[in-house]
Protein backbone atom coordinates (compact mmCIF):
# COMPACT_ATOMS: atom_id res chain seq x y z
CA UNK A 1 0.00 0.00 0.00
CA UNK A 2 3.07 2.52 1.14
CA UNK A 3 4.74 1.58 -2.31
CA UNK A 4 1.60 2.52 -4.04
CA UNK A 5 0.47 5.74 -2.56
CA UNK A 6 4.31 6.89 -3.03
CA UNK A 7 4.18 5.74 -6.79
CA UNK A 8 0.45 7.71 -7.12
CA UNK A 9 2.49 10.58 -5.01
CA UNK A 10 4.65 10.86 -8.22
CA UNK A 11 2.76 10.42 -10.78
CA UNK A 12 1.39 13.34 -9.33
CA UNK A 13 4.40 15.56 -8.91
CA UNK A 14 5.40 14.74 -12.03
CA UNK A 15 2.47 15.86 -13.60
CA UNK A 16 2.06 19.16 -11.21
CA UNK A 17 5.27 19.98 -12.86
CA UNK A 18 4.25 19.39 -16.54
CA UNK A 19 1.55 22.31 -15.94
CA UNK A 20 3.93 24.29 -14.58
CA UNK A 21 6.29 24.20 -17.24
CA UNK A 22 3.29 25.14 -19.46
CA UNK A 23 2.17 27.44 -16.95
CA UNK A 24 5.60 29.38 -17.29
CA UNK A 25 5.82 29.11 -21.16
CA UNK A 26 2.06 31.36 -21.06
CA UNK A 27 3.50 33.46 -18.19
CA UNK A 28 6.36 34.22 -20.62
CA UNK A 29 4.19 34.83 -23.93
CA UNK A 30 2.33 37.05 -21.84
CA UNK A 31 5.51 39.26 -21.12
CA UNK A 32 6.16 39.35 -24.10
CA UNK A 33 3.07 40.06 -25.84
CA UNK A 34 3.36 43.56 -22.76
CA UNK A 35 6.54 44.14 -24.48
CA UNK A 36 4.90 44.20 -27.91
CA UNK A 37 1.61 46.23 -26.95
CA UNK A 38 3.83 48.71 -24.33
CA UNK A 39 1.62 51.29 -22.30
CA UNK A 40 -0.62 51.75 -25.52
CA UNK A 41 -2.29 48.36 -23.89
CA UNK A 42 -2.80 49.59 -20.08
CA UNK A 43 -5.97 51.77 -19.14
CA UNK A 44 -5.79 54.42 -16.31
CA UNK A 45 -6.54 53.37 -13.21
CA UNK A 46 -10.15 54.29 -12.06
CA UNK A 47 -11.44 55.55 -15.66
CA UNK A 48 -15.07 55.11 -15.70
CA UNK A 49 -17.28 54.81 -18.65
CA UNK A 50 -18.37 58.34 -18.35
CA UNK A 51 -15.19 59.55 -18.55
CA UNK A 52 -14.05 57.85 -21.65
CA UNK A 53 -16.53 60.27 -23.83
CA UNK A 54 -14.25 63.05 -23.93
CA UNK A 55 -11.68 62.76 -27.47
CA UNK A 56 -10.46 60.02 -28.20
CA UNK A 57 -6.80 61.75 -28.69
CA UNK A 58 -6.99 62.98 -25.40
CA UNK A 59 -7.82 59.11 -23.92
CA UNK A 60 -5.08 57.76 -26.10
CA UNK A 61 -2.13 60.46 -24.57
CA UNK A 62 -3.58 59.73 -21.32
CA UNK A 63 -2.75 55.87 -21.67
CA UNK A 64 -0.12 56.49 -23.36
CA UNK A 65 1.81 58.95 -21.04
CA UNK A 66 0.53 57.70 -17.73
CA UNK A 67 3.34 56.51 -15.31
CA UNK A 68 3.14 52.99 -14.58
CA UNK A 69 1.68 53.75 -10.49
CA UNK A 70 -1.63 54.77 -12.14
CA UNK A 71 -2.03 51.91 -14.57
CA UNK A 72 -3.87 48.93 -14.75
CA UNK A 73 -3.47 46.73 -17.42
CA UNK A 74 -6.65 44.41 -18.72
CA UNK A 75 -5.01 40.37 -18.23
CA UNK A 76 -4.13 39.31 -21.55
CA UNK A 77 -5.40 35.60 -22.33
CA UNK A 78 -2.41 34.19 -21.93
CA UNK A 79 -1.89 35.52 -18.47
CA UNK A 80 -5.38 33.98 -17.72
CA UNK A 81 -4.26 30.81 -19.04
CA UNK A 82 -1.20 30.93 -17.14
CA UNK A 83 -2.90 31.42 -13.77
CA UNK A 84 -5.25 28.31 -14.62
CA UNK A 85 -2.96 26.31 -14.85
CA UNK A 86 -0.29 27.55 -12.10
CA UNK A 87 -3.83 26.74 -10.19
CA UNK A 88 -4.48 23.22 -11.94
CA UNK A 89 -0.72 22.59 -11.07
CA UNK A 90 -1.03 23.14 -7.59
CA UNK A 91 -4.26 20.85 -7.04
CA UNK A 92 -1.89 18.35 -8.65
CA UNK A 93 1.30 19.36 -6.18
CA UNK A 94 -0.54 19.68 -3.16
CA UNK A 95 -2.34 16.06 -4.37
CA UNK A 96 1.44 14.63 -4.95
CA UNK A 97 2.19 15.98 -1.88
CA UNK A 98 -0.51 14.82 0.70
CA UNK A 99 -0.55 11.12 -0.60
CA UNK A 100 3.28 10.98 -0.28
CA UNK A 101 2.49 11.94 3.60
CA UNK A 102 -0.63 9.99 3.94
CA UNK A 103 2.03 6.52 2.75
CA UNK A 104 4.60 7.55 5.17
CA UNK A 105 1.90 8.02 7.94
CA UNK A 106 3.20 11.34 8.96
CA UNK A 107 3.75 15.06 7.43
CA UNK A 108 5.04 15.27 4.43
CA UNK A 109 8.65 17.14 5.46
CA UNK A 110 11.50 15.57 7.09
CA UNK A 111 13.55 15.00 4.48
CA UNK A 112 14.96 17.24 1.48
CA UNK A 113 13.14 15.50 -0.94
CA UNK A 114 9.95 15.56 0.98
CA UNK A 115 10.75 19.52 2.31
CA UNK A 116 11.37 20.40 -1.98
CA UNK A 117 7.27 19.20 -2.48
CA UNK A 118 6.03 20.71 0.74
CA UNK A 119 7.89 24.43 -0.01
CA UNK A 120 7.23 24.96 -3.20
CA UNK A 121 3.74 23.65 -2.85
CA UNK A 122 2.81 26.36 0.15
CA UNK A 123 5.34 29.11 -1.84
CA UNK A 124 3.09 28.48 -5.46
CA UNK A 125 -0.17 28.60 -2.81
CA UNK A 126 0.96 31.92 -1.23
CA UNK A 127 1.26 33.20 -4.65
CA UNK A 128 -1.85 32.17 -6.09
CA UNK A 129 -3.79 33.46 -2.52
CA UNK A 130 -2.03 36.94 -2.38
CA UNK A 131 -4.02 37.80 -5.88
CA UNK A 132 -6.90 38.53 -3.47
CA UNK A 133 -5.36 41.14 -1.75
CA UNK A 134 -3.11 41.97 -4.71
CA UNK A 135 -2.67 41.39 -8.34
CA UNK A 136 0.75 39.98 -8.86
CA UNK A 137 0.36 38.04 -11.37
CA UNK A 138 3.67 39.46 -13.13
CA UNK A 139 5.55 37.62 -10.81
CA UNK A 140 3.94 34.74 -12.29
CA UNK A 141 6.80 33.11 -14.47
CA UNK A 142 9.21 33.98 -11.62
CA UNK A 143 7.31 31.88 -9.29
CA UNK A 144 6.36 28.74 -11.80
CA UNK A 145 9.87 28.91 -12.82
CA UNK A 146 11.34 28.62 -9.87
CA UNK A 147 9.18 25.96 -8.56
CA UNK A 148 9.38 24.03 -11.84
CA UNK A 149 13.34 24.33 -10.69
CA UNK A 150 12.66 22.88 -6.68
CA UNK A 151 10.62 20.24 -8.02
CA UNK A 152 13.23 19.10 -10.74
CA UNK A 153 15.78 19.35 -8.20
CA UNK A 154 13.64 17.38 -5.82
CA UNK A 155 12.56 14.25 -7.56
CA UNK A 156 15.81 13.94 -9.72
CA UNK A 157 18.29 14.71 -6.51
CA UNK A 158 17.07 14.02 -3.62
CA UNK A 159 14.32 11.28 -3.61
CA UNK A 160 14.25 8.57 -0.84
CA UNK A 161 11.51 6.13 -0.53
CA UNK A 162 9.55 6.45 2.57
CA UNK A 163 11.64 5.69 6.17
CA UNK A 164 10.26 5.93 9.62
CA UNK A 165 11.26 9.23 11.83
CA UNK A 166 14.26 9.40 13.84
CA UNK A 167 13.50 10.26 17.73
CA UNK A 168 14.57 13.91 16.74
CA UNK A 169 11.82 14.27 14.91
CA UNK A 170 8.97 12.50 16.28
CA UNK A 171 7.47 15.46 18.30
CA UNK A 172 4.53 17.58 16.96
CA UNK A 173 7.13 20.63 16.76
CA UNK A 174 8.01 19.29 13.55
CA UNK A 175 4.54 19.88 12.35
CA UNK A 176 4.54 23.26 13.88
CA UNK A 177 8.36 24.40 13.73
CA UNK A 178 8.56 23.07 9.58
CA UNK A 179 5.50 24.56 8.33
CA UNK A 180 5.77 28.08 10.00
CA UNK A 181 9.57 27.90 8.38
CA UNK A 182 8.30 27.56 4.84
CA UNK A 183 5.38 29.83 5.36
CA UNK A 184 8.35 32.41 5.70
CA UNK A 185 10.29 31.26 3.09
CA UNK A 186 7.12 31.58 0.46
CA UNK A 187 6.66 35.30 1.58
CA UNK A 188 10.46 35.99 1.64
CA UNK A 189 10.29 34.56 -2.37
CA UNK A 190 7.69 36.44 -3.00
CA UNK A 191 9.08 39.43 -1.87
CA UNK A 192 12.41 38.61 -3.48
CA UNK A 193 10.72 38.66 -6.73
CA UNK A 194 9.27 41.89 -6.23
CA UNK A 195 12.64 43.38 -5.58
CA UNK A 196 13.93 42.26 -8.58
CA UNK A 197 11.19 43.63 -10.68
CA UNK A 198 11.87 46.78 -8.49
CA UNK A 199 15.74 46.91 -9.30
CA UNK A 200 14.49 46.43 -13.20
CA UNK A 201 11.82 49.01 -13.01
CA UNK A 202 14.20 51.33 -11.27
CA UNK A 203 16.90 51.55 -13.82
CA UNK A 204 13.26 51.67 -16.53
CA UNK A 205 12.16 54.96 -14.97
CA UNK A 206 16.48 57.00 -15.00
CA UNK A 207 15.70 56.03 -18.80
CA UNK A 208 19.19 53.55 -18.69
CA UNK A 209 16.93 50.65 -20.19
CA UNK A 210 15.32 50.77 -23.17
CA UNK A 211 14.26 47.17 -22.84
CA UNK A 212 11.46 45.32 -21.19
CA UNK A 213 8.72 47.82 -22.35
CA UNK A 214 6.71 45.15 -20.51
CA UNK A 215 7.59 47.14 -17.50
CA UNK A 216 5.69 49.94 -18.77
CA UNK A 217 2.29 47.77 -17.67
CA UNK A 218 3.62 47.06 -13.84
CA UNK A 219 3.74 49.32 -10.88
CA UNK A 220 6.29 51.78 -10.57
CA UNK A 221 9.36 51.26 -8.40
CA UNK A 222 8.45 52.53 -5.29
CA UNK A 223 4.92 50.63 -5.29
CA UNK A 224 6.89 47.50 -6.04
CA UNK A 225 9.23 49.11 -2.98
CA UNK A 226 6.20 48.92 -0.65
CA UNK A 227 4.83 46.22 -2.00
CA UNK A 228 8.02 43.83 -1.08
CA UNK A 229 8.34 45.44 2.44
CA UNK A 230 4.76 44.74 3.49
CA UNK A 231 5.30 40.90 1.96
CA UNK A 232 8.78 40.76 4.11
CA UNK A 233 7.00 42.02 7.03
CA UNK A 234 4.71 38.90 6.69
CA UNK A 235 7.50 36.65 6.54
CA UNK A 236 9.28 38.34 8.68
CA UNK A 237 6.95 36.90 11.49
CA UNK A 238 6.56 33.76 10.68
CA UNK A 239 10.67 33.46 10.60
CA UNK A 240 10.37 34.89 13.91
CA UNK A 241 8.10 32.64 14.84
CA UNK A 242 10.39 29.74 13.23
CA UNK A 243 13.09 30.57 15.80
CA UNK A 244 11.55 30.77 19.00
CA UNK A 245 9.84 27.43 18.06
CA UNK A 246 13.02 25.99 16.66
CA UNK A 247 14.93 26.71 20.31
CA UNK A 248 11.93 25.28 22.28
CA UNK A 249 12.00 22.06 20.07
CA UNK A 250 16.12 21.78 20.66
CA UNK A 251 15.23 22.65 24.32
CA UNK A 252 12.77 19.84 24.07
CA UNK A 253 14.95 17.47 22.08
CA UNK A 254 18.54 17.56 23.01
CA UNK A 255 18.29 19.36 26.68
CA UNK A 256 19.22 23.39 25.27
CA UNK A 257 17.81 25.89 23.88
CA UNK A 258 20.93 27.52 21.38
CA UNK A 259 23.82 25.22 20.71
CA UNK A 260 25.30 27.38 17.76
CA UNK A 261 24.55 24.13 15.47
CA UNK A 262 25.57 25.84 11.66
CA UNK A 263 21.21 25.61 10.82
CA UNK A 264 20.51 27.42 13.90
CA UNK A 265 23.03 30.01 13.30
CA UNK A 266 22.11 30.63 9.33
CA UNK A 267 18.47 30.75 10.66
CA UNK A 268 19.65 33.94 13.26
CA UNK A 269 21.45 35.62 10.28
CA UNK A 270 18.61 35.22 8.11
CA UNK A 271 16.45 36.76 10.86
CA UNK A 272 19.20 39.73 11.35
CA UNK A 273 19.37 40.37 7.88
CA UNK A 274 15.93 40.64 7.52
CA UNK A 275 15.27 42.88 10.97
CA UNK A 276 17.94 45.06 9.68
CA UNK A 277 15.83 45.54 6.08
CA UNK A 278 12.85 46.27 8.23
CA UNK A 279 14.74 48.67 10.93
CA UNK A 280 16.80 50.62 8.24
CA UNK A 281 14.04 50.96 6.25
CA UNK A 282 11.87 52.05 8.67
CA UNK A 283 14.20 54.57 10.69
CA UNK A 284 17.51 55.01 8.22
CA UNK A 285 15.53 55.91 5.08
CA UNK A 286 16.91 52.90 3.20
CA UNK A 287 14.57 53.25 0.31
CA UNK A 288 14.74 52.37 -3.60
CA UNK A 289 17.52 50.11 -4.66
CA UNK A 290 19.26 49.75 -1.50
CA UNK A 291 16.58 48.04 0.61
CA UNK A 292 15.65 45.64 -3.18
CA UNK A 293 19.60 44.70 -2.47
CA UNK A 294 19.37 44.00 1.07
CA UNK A 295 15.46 42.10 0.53
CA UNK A 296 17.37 39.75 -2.42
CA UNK A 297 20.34 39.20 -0.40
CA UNK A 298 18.33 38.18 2.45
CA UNK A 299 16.16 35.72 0.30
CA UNK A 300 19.50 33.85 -1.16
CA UNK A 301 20.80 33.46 2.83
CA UNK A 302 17.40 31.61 2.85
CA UNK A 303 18.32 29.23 0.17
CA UNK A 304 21.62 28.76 1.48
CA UNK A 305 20.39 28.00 4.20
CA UNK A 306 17.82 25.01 2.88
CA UNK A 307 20.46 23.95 0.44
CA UNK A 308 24.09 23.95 1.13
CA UNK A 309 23.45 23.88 4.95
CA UNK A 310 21.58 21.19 4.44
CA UNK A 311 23.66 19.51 1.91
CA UNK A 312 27.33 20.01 2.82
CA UNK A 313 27.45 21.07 6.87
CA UNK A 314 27.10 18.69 9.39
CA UNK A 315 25.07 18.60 12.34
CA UNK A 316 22.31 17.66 14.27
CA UNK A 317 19.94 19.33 11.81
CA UNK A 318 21.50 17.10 8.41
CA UNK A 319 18.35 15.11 7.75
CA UNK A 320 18.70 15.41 3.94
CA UNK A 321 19.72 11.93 3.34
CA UNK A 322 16.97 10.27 5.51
């Protein structure tokens, strides 16, 4: 039965990841077709009906020359297409993903292969949630891509068939301590990707790139600005969170609270990084390109830290091979 729910779990995956891939292709067409249209395509923000009576040379200038903050751009069809199936994907990943815990009898994350489903299944969820409070759907090919990436990496690298717990882990911290983690690590993406498209838009808008007139349909650089800190906020918690849990668990576990341990340490750097984004920004005036630097830098410390620390350092934390 285990060796059938994990080959179902698969089959699955597998598939979530074949609607991805298509997912990002449409994602990408629909960058490009922005590109080809440009700001001719976008309609001002809050135009009514009414309003659109007056000339129609006077409408036209208005879309034309109207910054990117006061545009809104109508979803092409292949952005529409694109979110379908980044949503048909993820009833397929999360599917993958649940039977693969329901044959080991347990959650679905103590191992790398088994952490690689669960993360990028809650990081592709954030994303597709977030559209009701705010249309980022640009982001999409950033996000399929990238999961389309942790998935491939998964399966092909790091897939072990199903093995009991060690004592470690047998405690219902890991439910708690684990799933809090990649919470963060979904918001911290997401906000990563918004500081690239911030760095992008920036150098747009001083007129030194003359490229990507796909940019001309996306917020302006210091929406995208706000936009990442209030998503790195979010995270910021739930990493927060992570590391009080993370020292009761070890407290719980192995008799201390702190043990410098190399995960527990890149887990307090990540949170310092981050806590100095949020204080400089808040008090220093670290705006524009500065804080997008700091928000990216702190997002790769987070993949370091589920990667190579997980890979290459030793520990009481290596559970990669299990």
């Amino acid at each position: 039965m285990t060796e059938t729910l994990s080959m179902y779990s698969l089959t699955a995956i597998y598939s979530a990841m074949a609607v991805y891939l298509f997912a990002f292709i449409a994602f990408t067409l629909d960058l490009a077709k922005r590109s080809a249209e440009g700001p001719a395509a976008a309609v001002v923000a809050g135009t009514h009906v009414g309003q659109m009576s007056r000339s129609g040379t006077t409408a036209i200038l208005e879309r034309v020359v109207a910054p990117p903050s006061t545009v809104q751009r109508r979803s092409s069809r292949f952005e529409r297409v694109a979110f379908a199936l980044t949503v048909l994907g993820w009833v397929l990943h999360v599917g993958g993903t649940v039977l693969r815990g329901v044959a080991a009898h347990r959650v679905p994350w103590a191992n790398m292969f088994e952490f690689s489903l669960t993360a990028s299944a809650i990081m592709v969820g954030v994303f597709i949630f977030v559209q009701l409070w705010q249309n980022l759907r640009f982001l999409g090919a950033f996000i399929s891509g990238f999961s389309l990436i942790i998935l491939g990496f998964g399966t092909v690298g790091f897939y072990v068939n199903v093995v009991p717990l060690p004592p470690a882990l047998q405690s219902y911290w890991l439910v708690i301590h684990v799933f809090v983690a990649t919470l963060g690590t979904a918001f911290f993406a997401i906000g990563a990707g918004l500081s690239m498209v911030q760095l992008i838009q920036t150098r747009r808008e001083a007129n030194k790139l003359n490229r990507f007139r796909f940019l001309d349909t996306m917020p302006n650089a210091e929406k995208l600005e706000n936009l990442a800190y209030r998503v790195i906020v979010v995270a910021f918690v739930f990493w927060t969170f992570t590391l009080m849990a993370g020292a009761i668990w070890a407290e719980h576990a192995w008799g201390r609270y702190w043990g410098w341990d190399t995960k527990e340490v890149w887990t307090f750097i990540i949170w310092t990084i981050f806590a100095g984004y949020i204080h400089a920004r808040a008090t220093r005036g670290w705006r524009g390109s500065r804080s997008a630097y700091l928000a990216i830098i702190g997002f790769a410390a987070v993949m370091f830290n589920f990667t190579i620390v997980n890979l290459f350092f030793k520990g009481l934390h290596s559970y990669s091979g299990l």
